[in-house]
Protein backbone atom coordinates (compact mmCIF):
# COMPACT_ATOMS: atom_id res chain seq x y z
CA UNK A 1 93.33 102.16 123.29
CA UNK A 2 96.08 104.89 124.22
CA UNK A 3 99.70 104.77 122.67
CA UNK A 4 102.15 107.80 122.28
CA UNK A 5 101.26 110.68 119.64
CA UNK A 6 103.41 112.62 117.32
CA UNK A 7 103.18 115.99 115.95
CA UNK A 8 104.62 115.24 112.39
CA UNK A 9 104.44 117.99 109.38
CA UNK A 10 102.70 117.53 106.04
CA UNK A 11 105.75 117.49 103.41
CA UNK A 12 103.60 116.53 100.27
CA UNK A 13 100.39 116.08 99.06
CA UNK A 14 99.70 114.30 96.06
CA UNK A 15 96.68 113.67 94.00
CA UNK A 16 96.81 109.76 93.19
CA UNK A 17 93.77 109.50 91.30
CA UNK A 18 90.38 111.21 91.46
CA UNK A 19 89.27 111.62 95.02
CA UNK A 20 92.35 110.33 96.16
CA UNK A 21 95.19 111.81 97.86
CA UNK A 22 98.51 110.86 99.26
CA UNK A 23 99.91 113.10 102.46
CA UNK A 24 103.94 112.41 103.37
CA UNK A 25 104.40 113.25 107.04
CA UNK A 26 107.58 113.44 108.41
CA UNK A 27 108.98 114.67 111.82
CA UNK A 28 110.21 118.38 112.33
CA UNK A 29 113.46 118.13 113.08
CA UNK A 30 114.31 115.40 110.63
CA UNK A 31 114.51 112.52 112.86
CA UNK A 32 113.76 109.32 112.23
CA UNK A 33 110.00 108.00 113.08
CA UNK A 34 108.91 104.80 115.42
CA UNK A 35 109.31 101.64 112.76
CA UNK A 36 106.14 100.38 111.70
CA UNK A 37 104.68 96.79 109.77
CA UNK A 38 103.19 96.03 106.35
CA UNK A 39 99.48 96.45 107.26
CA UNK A 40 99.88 99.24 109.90
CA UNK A 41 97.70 102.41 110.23
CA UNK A 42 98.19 105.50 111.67
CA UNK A 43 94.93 107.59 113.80
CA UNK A 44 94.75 111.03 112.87
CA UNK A 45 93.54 114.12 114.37
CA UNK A 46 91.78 115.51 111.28
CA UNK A 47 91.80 119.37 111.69
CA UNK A 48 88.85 120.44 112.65
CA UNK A 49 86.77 117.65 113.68
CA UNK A 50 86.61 115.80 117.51
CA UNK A 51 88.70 112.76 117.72
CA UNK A 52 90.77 110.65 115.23
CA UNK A 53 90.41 109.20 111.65
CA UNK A 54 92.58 105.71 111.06
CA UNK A 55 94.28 106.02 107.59
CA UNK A 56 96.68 102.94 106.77
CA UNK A 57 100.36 103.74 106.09
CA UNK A 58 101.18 102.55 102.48
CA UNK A 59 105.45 103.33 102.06
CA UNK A 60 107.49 100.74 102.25
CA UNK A 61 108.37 99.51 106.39
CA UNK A 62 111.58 100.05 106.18
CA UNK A 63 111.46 103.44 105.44
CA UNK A 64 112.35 105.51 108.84
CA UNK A 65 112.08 108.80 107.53
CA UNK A 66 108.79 109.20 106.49
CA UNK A 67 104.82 107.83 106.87
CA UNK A 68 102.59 107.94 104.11
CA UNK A 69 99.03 107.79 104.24
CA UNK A 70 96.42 107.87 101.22
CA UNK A 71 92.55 108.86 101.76
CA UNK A 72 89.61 108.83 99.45
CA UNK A 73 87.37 112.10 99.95
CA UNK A 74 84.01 110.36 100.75
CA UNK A 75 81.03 112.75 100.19
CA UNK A 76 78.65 110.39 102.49
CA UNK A 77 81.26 109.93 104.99
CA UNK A 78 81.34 111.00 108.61
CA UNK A 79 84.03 114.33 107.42
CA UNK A 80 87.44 113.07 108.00
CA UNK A 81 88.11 112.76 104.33
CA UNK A 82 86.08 115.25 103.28
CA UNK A 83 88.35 118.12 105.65
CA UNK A 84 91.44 116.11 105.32
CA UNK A 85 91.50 117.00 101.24
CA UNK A 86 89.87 120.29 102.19
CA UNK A 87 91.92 121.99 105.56
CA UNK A 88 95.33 120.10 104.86
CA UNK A 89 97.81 121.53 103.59
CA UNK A 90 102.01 121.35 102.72
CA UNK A 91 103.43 122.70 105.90
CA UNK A 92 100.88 121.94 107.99
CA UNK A 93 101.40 119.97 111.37
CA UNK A 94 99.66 117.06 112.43
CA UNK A 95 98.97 114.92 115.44
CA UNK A 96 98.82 111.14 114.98
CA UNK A 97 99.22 108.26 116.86
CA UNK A 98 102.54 106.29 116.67
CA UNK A 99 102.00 103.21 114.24
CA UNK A 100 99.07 100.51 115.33
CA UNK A 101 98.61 97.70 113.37
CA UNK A 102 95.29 95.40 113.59
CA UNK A 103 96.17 93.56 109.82
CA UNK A 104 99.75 92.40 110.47
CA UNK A 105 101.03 90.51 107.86
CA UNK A 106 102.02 86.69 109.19
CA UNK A 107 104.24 84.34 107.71
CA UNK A 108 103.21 82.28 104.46
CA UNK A 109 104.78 80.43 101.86
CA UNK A 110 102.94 82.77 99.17
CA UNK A 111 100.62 85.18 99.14
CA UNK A 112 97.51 86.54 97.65
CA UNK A 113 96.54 90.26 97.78
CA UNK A 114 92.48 91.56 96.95
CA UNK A 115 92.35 95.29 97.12
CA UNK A 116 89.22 97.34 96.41
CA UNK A 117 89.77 100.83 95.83
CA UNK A 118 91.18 102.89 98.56
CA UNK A 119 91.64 99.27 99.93
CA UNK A 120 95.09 99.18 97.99
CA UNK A 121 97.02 101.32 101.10
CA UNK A 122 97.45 98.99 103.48
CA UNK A 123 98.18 96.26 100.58
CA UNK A 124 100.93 98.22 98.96
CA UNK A 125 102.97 98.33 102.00
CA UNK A 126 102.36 94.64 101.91
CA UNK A 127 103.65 94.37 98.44
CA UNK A 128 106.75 96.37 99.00
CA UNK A 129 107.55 94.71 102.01
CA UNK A 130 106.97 91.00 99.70
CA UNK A 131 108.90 92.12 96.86
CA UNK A 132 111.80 93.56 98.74
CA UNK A 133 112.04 90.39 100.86
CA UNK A 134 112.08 87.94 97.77
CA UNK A 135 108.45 86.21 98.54
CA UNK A 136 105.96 84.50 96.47
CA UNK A 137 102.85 86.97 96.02
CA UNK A 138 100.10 88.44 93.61
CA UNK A 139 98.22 91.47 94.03
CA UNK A 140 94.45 91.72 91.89
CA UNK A 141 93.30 95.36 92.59
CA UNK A 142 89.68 96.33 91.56
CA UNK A 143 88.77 99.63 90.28
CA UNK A 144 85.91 101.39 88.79
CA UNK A 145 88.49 102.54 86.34
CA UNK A 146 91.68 103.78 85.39
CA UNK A 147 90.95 107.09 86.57
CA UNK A 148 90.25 105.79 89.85
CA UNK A 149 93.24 103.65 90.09
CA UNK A 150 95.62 105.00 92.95
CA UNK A 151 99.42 104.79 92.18
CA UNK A 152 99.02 103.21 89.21
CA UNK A 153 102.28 104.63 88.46
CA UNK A 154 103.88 102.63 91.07
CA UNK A 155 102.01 99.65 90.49
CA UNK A 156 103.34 99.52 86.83
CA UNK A 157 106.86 99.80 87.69
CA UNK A 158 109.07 97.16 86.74
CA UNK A 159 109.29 95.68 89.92
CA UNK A 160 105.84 94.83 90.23
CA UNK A 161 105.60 93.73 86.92
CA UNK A 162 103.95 89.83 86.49
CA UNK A 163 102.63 90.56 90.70
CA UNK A 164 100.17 93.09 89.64
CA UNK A 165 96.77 92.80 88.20
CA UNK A 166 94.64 95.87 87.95
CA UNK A 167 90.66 95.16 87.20
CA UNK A 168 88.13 97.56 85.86
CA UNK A 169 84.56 96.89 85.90
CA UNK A 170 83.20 100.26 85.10
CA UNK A 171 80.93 100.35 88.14
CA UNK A 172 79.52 96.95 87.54
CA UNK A 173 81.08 94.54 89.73
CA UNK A 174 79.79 91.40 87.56
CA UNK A 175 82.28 92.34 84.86
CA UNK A 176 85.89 92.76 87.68
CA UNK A 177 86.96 90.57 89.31
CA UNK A 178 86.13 86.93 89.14
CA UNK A 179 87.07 86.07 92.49
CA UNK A 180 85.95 82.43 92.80
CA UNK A 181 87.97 80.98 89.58
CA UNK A 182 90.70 83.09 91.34
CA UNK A 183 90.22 81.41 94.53
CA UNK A 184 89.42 77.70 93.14
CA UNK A 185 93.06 77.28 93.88
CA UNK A 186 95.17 77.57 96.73
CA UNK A 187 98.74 76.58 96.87
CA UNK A 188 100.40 74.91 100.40
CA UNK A 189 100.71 77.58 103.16
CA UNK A 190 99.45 80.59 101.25
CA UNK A 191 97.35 83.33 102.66
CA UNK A 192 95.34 85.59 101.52
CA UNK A 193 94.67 89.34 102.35
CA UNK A 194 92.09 91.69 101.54
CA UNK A 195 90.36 94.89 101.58
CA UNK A 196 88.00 97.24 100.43
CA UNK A 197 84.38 97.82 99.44
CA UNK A 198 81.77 95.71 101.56
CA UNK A 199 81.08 93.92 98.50
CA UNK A 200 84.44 92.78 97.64
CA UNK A 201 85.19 91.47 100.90
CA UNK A 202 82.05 89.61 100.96
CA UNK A 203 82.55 88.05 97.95
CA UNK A 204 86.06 87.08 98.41
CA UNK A 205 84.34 85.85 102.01
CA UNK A 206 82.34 83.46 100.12
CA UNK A 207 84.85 82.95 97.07
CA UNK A 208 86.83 81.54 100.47
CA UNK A 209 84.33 79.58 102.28
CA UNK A 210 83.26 77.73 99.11
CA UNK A 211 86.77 76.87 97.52
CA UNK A 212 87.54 75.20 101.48
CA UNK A 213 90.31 78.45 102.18
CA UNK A 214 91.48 77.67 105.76
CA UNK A 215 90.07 80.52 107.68
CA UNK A 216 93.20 80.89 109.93
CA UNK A 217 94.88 81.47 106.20
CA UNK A 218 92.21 84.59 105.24
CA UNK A 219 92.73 88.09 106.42
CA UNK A 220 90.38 90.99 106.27
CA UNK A 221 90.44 94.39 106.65
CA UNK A 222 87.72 96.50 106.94
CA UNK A 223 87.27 100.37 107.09
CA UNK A 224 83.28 100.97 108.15
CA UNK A 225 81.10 98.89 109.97
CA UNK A 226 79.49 97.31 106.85
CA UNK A 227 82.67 95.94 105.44
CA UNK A 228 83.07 94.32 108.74
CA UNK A 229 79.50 92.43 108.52
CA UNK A 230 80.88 91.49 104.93
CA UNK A 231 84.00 89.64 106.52
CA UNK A 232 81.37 87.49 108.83
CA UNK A 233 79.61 84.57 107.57
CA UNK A 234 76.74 84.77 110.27
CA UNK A 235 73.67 85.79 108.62
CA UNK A 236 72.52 88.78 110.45
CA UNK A 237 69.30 88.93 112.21
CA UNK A 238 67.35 91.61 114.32
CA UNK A 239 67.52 91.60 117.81
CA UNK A 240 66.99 93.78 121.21
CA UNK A 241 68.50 95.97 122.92
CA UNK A 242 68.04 97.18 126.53
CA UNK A 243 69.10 100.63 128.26
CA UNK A 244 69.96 99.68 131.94
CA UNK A 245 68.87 103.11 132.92
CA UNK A 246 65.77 103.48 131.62
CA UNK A 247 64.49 99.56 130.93
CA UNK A 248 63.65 101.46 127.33
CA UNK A 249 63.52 98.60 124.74
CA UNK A 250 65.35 99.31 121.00
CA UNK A 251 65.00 96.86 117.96
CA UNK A 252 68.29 96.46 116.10
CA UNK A 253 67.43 95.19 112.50
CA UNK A 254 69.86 93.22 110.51
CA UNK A 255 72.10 95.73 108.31
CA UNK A 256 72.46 98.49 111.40
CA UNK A 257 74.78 99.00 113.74
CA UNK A 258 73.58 99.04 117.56
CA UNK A 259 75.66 102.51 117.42
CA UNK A 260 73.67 103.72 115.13
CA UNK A 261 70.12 102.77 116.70
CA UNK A 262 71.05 104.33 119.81
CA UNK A 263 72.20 107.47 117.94
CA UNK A 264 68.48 107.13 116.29
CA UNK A 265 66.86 107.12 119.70
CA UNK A 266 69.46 110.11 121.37
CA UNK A 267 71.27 108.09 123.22
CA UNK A 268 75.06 109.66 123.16
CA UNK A 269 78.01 106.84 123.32
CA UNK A 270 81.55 108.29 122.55
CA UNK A 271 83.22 106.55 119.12
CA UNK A 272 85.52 107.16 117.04
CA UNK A 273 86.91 105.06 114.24
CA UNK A 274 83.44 102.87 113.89
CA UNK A 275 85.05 99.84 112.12
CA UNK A 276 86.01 98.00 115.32
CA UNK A 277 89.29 98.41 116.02
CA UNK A 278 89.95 101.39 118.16
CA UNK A 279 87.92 100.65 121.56
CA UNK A 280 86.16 103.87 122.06
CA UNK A 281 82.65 102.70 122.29
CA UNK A 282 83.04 99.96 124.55
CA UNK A 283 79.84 99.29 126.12
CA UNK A 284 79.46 96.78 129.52
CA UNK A 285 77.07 94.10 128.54
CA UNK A 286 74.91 93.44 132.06
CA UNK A 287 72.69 90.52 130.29
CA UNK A 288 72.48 88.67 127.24
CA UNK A 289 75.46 87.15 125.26
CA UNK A 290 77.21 89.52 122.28
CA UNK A 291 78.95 88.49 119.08
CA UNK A 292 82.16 90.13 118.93
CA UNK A 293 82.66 91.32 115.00
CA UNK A 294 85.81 93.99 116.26
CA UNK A 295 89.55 93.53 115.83
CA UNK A 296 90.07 95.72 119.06
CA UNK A 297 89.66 92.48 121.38
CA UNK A 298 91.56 90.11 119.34
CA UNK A 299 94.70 90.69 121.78
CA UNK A 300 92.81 90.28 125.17
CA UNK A 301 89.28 88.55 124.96
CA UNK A 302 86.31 90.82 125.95
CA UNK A 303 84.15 87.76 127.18
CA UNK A 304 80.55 88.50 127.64
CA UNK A 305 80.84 91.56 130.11
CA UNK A 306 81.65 94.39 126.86
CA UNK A 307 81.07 94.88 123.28
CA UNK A 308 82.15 97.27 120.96
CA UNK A 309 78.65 98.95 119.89
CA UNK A 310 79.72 99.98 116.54
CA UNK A 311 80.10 96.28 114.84
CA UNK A 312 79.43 93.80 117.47
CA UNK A 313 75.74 91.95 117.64
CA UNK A 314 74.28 89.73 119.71
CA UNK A 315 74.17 85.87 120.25
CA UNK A 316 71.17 86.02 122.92
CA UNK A 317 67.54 87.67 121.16
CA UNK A 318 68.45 90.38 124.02
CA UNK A 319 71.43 92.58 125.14
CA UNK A 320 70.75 94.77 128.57
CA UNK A 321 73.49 97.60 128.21
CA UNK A 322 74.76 99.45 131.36
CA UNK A 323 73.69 102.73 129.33
């Protein structure tokens, strides 16, 4: 996917909660920035590191004068967090991508917001955008605790006062959360977004499918290729994959990525975000039939003839890949 970039400077950094950090970017002459939608992300060339890192904008969408973006320093993560807390600084100057939105928020007569952690970014520009505008909404957002609770300033402002509902469970999920009696209801028209942790959106997945939740009604968005398995109800199951090139033969077991296995067996493909919305590992499909698990394809159907490696599986027990 290619849209326009923008070199936009770092005007504050702010520590949100522990491992969490807010960065205000704003352009350097002080003009006003391309207008973005509740649910909209921005990609990020992290300094230091090859491509871009997607980081949700979280400010309100009617603000023109600033973006701001929130990430969670991830120790086991691929680095963007890890040198965006480390190598960014007040002053600095950045090059992202002008806004892109994959989780736009549709019409509904009311709304329900599930937020897991640094799940709450794209959410709170949801909720700002829902309170400003006069809807119906609720927002339940699950922390380990309150130290780990980003802008829970904000979030206890008057004006979300009654909409928000902040959960602790201490690092046991069993005691957050109780997303099915949440769900057991659903009133006419209302939708229901969520993200964060694989394990939330899985069980809000199934909290869904088992109360009856019209799927076109359920939103997900997911940040690694796990939490995108969690938002599919297909059981996973192992199957093949084929190099064109070579004939070699790869197993992909349930739980991993065919990105990953080919990483495992040195074979190179160019990615980038890894969550299935960006396009950069597209991969021609010469046999076999792939399940598409991306966002990136949503807009113009990929068919059977491409995949995106990094969350898509397979329909057929075999995939031949022109690789």
């Amino acid at each position: 996917m290619t849209t326009n970039t923008l070199r936009l400077r770092v005007a504050r950094i702010t520590r949100e909660a522990e491992g969490i950090q807010s960065y205000e970017l704003v352009s350097q002459d002080g003009s006003a920035l391309p207008e973005f939608e509740a649910g909209a992300h921005l990609d990020v060339q992290v300094p230091g590191l090859n491509g871009m890192r997607q980081y949700s904008l979280c400010n309100d969408p009617s603000e023109t004068h600033r973006y701001v973006i929130a990430v969670q320093r991830d120790a086991n993560g691929r680095g963007g967090s890890k040198a965006m807390h480390e190598n960014v600084h007040e002053g600095d100057v950045l090059t992202v991508s002008e806004p892109l939105n994959d989780f736009p928020l549709l019409y509904g007569r009311s709304y329900v917001l599930i937020a897991g952690g640094i799940g709450i970014t794209p959410l709170l520009a949801m909720a700002r955008l829902l309170e400003r505008t006069g809807a119906e909404w609720v927002l339940h957002y699950c922390t380990r605790d309150a130290d780990r609770t980003a802008f829970r300033e904000l979030l206890s402002t008057p004006s979300f006062a009654g909409r928000v509902h902040v959960h602790h469970d201490g690092g046991d999920p069993s005691k957050g959360l109780d997303v099915r009696a949440l769900l057991a209801t659903r009133g006419p028209g209302t939708r229901l977004y969520c993200c964060g942790p694989a394990g939330l959106m899985k069980a809000v997945r199934e909290a869904a499918t088992l109360h009856k939740w019209p799927w076109e009604k359920v939103h997900f968005e997911a940040f690694t290729a796990e939490g995108t398995s969690a938002t599919h109800a297909t059981p996973e199951e192992d199957f093949e994959v084929s190099l064109k090139s070579t004939g070699q033969v790869l197993r992909v077991p349930a739980g991993k990525s065919v990105l990953n296995v080919l990483r495992t067996h040195g074979v190179k493909v160019e990615s980038d975000c890894e969550a299935g919305s960006c396009g950069t590992c597209v991969t021609r499909v010469c046999e076999g039939t792939p399940e598409h698990r991306d966002t990136f394809f949503q807009q113009e159907p990929a068919g059977n003839e491409r995949m995106l490696v990094c969350v898509s599986r397979a329909r057929s027990k075999r995939l031949v890949l022109d690789l």
